[in-house]
Protein backbone atom coordinates (compact mmCIF):
# COMPACT_ATOMS: atom_id res chain seq x y z
CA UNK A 1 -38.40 -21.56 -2.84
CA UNK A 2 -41.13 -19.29 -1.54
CA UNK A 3 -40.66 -17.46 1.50
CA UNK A 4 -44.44 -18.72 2.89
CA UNK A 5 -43.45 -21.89 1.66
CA UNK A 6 -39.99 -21.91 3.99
CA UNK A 7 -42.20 -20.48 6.84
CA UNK A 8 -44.75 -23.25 6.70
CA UNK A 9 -42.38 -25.80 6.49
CA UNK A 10 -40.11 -24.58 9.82
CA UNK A 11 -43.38 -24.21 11.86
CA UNK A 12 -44.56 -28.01 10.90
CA UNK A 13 -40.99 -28.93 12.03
CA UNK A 14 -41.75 -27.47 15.17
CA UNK A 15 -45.50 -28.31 16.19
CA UNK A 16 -44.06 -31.95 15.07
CA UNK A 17 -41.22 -31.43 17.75
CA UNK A 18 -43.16 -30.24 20.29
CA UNK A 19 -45.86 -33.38 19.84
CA UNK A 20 -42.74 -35.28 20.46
CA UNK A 21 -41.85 -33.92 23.45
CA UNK A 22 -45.48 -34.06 24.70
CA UNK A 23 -45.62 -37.57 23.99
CA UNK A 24 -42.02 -37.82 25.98
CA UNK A 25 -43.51 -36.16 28.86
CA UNK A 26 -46.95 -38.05 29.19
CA UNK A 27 -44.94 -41.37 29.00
CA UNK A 28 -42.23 -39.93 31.94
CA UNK A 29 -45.36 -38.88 34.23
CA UNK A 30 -46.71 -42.37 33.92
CA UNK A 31 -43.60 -44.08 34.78
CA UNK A 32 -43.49 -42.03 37.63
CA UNK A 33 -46.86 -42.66 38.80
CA UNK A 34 -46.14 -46.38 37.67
CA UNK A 35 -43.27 -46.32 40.76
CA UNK A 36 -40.82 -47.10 37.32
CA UNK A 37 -38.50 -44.00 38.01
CA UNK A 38 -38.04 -42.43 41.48
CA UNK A 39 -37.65 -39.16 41.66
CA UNK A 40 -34.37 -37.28 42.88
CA UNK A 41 -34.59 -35.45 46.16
CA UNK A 42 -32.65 -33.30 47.26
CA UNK A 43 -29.07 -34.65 49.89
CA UNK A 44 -29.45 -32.62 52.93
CA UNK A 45 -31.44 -29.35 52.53
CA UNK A 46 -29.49 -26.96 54.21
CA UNK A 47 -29.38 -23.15 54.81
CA UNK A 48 -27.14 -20.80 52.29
CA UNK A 49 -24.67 -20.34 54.85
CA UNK A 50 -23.40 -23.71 55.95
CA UNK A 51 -23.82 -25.71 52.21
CA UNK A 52 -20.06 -26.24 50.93
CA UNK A 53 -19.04 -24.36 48.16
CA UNK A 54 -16.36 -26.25 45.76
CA UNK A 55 -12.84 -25.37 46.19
CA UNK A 56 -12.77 -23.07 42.96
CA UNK A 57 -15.39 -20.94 43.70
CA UNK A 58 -13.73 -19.78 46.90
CA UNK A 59 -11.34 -17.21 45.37
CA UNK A 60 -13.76 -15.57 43.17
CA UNK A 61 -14.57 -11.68 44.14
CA UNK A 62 -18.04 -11.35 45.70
CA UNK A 63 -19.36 -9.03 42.80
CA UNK A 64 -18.43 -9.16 38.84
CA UNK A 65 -18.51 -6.25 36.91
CA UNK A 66 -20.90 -4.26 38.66
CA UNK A 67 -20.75 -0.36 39.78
């Protein structure tokens, strides 16, 4: 197979992905604006210092390989 011919081929795959994801996207902002799908917020938006932190992130060392 020619190596132009492989190219080609891999970039239609792609433009073809990406009009699928396009198409995904104008449908998702229409339901939205339809009222179809409410959007997440956010539960309680809080300052860095008093949000939880999960139990096993407690114990782990303030810096990770650094100097």
């Amino acid at each position: 197979m020619n190596k132009n011919m492989l190219i080609v081929i891999v970039l239609v795959v792609l433009v073809l992905l990406t009009a699928v994801q396009a198409v995904q996207l104008s449908s998702l902002k229409s339901q939205i604006k339809a009222g179809k799908i409410s959007v997440g917020t956010s539960q309680g938006a809080t300052s860095g210092s008093s949000a939880s932190v999960p139990s096993n992130l407690n114990d782990l060392p303030s810096m990770v390989g650094g100097c």
